[in-house]
Protein backbone atom coordinates (compact mmCIF):
# COMPACT_ATOMS: atom_id res chain seq x y z
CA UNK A 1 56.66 -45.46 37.95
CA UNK A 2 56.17 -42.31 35.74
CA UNK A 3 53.32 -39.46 36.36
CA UNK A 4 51.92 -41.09 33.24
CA UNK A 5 51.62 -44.52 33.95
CA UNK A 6 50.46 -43.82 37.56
CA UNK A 7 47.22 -41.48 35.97
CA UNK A 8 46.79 -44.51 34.10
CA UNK A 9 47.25 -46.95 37.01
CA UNK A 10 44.45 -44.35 39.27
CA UNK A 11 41.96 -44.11 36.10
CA UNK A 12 41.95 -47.91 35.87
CA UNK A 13 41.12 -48.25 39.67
CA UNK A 14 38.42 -46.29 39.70
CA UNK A 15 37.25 -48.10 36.63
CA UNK A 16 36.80 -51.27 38.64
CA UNK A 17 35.96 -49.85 41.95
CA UNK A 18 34.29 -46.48 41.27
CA UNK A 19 35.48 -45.02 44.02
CA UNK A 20 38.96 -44.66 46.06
CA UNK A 21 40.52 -43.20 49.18
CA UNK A 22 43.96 -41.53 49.17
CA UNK A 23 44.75 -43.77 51.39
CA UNK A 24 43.91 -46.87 48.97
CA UNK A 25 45.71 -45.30 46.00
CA UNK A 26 48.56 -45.09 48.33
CA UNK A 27 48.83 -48.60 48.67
CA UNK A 28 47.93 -49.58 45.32
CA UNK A 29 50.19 -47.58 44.03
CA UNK A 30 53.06 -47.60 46.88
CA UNK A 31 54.01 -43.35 46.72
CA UNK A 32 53.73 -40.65 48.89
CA UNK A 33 50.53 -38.68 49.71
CA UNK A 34 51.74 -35.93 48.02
CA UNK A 35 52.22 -37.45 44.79
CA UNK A 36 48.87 -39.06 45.08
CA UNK A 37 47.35 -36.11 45.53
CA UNK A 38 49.23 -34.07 42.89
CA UNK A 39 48.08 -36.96 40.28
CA UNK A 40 44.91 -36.34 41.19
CA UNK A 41 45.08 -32.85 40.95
CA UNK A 42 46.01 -33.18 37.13
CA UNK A 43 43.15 -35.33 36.48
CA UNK A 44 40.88 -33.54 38.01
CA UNK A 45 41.74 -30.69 35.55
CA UNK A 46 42.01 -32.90 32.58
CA UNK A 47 38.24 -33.43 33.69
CA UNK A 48 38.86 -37.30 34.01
CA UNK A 49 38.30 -37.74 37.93
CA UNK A 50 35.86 -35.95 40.23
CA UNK A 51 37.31 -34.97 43.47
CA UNK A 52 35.58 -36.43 46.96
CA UNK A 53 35.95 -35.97 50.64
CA UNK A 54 39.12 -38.28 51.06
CA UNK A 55 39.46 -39.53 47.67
CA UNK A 56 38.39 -39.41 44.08
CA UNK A 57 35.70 -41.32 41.26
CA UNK A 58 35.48 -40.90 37.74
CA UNK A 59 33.97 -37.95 36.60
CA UNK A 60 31.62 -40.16 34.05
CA UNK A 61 30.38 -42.02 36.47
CA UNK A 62 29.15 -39.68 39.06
CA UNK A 63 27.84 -36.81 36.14
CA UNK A 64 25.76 -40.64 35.30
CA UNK A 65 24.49 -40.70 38.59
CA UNK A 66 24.05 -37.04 38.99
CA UNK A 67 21.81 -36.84 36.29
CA UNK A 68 19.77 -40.23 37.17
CA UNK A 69 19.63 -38.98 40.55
CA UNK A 70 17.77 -35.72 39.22
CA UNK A 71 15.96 -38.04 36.80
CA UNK A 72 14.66 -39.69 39.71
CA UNK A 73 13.69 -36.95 41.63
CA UNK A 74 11.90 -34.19 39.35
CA UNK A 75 8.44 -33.95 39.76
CA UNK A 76 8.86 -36.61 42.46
CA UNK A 77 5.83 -36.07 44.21
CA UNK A 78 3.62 -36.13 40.89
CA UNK A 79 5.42 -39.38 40.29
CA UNK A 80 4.32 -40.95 43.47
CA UNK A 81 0.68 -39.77 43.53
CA UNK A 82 0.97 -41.75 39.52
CA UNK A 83 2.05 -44.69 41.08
CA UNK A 84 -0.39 -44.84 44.26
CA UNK A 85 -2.89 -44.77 41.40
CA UNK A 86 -1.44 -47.57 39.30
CA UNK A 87 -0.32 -50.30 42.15
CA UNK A 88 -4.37 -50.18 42.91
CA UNK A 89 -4.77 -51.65 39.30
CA UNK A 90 -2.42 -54.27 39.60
CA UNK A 91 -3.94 -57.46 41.18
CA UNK A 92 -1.79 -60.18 43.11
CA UNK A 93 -0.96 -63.31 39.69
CA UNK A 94 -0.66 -60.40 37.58
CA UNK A 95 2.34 -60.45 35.09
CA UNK A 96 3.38 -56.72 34.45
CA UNK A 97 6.06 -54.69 32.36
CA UNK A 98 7.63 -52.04 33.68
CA UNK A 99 9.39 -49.92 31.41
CA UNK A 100 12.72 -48.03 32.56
CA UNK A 101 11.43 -44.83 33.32
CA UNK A 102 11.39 -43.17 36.84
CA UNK A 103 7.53 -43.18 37.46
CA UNK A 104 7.44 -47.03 36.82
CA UNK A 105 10.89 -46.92 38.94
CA UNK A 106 8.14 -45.80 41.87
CA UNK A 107 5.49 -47.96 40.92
CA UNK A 108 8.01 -51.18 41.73
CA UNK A 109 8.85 -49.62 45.23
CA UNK A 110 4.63 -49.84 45.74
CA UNK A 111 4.34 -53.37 44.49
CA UNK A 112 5.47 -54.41 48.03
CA UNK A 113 2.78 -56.71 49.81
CA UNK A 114 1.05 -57.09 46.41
CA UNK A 115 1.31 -61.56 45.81
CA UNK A 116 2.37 -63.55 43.46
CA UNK A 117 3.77 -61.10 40.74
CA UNK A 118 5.80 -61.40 37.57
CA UNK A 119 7.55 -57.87 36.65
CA UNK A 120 9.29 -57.98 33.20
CA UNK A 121 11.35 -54.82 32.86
CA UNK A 122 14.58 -53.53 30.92
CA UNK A 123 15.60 -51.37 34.10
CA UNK A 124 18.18 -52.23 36.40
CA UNK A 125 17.03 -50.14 39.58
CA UNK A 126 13.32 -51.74 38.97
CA UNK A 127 15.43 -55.28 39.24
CA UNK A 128 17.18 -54.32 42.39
CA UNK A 129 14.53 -52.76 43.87
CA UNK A 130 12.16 -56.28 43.30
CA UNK A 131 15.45 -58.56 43.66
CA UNK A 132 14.62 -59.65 47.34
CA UNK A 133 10.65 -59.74 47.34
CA UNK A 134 9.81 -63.66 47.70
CA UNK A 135 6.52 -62.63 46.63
CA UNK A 136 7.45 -60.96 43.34
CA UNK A 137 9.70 -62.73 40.22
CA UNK A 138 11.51 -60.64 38.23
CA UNK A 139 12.72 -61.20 34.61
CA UNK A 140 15.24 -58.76 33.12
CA UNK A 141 15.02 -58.68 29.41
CA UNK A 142 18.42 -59.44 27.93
CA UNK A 143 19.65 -56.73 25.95
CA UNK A 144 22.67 -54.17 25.27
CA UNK A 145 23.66 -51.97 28.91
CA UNK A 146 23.01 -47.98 27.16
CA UNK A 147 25.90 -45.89 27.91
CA UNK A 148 23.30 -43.24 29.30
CA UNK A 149 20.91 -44.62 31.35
CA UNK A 150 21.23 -47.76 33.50
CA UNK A 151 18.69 -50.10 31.53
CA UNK A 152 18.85 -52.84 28.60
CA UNK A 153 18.04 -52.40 24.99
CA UNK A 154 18.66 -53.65 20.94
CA UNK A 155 17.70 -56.20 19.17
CA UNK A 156 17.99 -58.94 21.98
CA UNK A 157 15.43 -57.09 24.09
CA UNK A 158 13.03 -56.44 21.11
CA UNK A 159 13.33 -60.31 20.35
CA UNK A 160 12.34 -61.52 23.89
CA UNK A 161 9.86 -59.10 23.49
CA UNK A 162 7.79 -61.22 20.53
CA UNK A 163 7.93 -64.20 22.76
CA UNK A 164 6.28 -62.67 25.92
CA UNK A 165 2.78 -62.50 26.84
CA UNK A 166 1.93 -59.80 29.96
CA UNK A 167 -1.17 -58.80 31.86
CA UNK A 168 -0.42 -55.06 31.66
CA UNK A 169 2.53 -52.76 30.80
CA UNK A 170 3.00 -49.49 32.47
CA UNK A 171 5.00 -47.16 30.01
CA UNK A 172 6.01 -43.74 30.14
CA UNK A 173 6.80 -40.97 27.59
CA UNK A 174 8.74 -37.87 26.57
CA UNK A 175 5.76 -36.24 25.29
CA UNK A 176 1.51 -36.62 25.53
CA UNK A 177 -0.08 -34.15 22.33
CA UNK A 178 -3.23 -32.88 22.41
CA UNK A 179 -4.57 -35.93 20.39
CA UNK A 180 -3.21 -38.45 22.66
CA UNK A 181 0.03 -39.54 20.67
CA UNK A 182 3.24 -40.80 22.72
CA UNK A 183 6.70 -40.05 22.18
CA UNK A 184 9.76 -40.95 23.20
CA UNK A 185 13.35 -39.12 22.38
CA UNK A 186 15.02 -42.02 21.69
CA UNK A 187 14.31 -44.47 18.39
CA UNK A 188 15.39 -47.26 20.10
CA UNK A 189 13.17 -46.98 22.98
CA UNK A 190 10.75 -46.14 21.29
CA UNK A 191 11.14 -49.04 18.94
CA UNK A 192 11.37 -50.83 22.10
CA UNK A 193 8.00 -49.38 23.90
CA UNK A 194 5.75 -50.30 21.17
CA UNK A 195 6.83 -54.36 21.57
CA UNK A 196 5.75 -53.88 25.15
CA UNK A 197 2.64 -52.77 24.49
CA UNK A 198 1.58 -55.36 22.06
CA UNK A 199 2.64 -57.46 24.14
CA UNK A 200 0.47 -56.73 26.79
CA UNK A 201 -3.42 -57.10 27.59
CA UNK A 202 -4.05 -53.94 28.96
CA UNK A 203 -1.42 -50.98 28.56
CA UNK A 204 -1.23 -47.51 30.41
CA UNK A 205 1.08 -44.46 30.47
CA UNK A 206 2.49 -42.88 33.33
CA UNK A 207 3.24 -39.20 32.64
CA UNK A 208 3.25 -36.60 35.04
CA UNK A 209 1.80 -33.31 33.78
CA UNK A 210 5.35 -31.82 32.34
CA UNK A 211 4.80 -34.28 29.45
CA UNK A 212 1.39 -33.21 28.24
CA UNK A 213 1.44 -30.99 25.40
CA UNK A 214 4.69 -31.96 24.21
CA UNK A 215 5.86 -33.87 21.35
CA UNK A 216 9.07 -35.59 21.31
CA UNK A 217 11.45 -37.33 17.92
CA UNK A 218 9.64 -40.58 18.12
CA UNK A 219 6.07 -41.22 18.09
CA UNK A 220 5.08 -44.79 19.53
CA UNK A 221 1.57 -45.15 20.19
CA UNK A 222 -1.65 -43.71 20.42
CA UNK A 223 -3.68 -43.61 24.35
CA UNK A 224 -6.97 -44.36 22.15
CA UNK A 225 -5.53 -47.69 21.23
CA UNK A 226 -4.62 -48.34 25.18
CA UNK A 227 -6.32 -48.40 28.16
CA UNK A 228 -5.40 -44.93 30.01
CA UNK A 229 -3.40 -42.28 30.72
CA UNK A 230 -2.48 -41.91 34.48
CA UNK A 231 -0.85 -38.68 35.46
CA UNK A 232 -1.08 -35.68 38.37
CA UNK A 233 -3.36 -33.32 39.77
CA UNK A 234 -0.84 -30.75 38.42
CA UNK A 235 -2.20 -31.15 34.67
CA UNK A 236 -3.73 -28.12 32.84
CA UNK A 237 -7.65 -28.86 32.90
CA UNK A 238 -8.13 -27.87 29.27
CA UNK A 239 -4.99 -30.14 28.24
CA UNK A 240 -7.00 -33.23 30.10
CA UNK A 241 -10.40 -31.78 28.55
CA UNK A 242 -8.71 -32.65 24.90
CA UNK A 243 -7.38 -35.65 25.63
CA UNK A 244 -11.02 -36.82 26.73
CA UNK A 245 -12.73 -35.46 23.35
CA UNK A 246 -9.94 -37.29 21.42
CA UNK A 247 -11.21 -40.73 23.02
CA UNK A 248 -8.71 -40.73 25.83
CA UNK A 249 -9.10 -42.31 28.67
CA UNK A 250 -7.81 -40.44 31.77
CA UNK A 251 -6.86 -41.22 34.93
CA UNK A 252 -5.45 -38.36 37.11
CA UNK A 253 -4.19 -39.14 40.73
């Protein structure tokens, strides 16, 4: 088998399994340590292949996990304190969408206990989080996988969108300005935020105070139109003083 066939052979492992052992690729591939390790060496360089204690994964897919990972946990407690605040609006028969973002990713850990739910979401770590709850049914809106961020989208999602009717939608946002407008970075998402909330009775947005102030590509809504804005005791007084005048509600945990 040539050095070039057995990169290939490697990359196409850790394709399928993510992750491998030297002792795997070994096997797999039936040469010595050394070469294993020499392969590895060249991919690693290449930038193809992350090295790991014992083995190797593909550098794409741990940089994607890297940076959900720090996603997940900036301004973690402000996120937390949010969703404390919006599990005590949700009542047990409720039907709720949760959008993909990582303050709604807390408020599903918090819906534990809560009876008789229906979460409609686009994320996949809200639907493994909910997956095993008896008390909670979860419907994942069909949809394209995005290439940077483990959740669904297109024109599927946005279709199954028009058909569904919720109690509440919990959204979140790139950017809050001072007039109460929400963005979002990406069109598509944003697209995709503003079927959620007309398709909900009451709709909220979860921002923690690093997204007030700020504007973003997309504009999807307006806070006046919605119910509130829920975000942290670390927002600026005067920002939250403006939102008010402008007919915001505001909700600060």
């Amino acid at each position: 088998m040539s050095q070039e066939t057995r990169q290939k052979r490697i990359c196409e492992l850790l394709t399928r399994r993510g992750e491998c052992t030297i002792e795997e690729l070994i096997r797999r591939l039936g040469v010595s340590g050394m070469t294993v390790r020499r392969d590895l060496t060249a991919l690693a360089a290449a930038g193809k292949v992350i090295r790991t204690h014992g083995g190797a994964a593909l550098a794409d897919r741990v940089s994607f996990e890297f940076e959900f990972l720090n996603r997940v946990r900036k301004n973690q407690a402000d996120k937390e304190a949010i969703a404390a605040v919006a599990s005590s609006l949700i009542q047990d028969g409720q039907s709720l969408m949760l959008d993909s973002g990582t303050t709604t990713l807390e408020l599903a850990k918090r819906l534990r206990g809560k009876r008789n739910l229906t979460v409609i979401t686009t994320s996949l770590p809200i639907a493994a989080q909910l997956q095993f709850d008896p008390q909670i049914e979860v419907l994942l809106l069909g949809g394209y996988l995005r290439a940077s961020s483990p959740d669904l989208s297109g024109a599927l999602t946005e279709a199954n969108l028009e058909t569904i009717r919720a109690d509440a939608a919990f959204l979140g946002a790139d950017g809050v300005d001072s007039q109460g407008n929400v963005y979002q970075d990406s069109p598509e998402l944003a697209r995709m935020l503003t079927k959620m909330a007309s398709s909900a009775s009451r709709v909220y947005v979860v921002a923690d105070h690093s997204k007030l102030g700020r504007t973003a590509l997309w504009r999807y809504g307006s806070l006046w139109n919605w119910n509130a804005l829920l975000t942290d005791s670390g927002a600026d007084r005067r920002q939250l003083a403006t939102l008010k005048k402008a007919g915001v509600c505001v909700i600060k945990a």
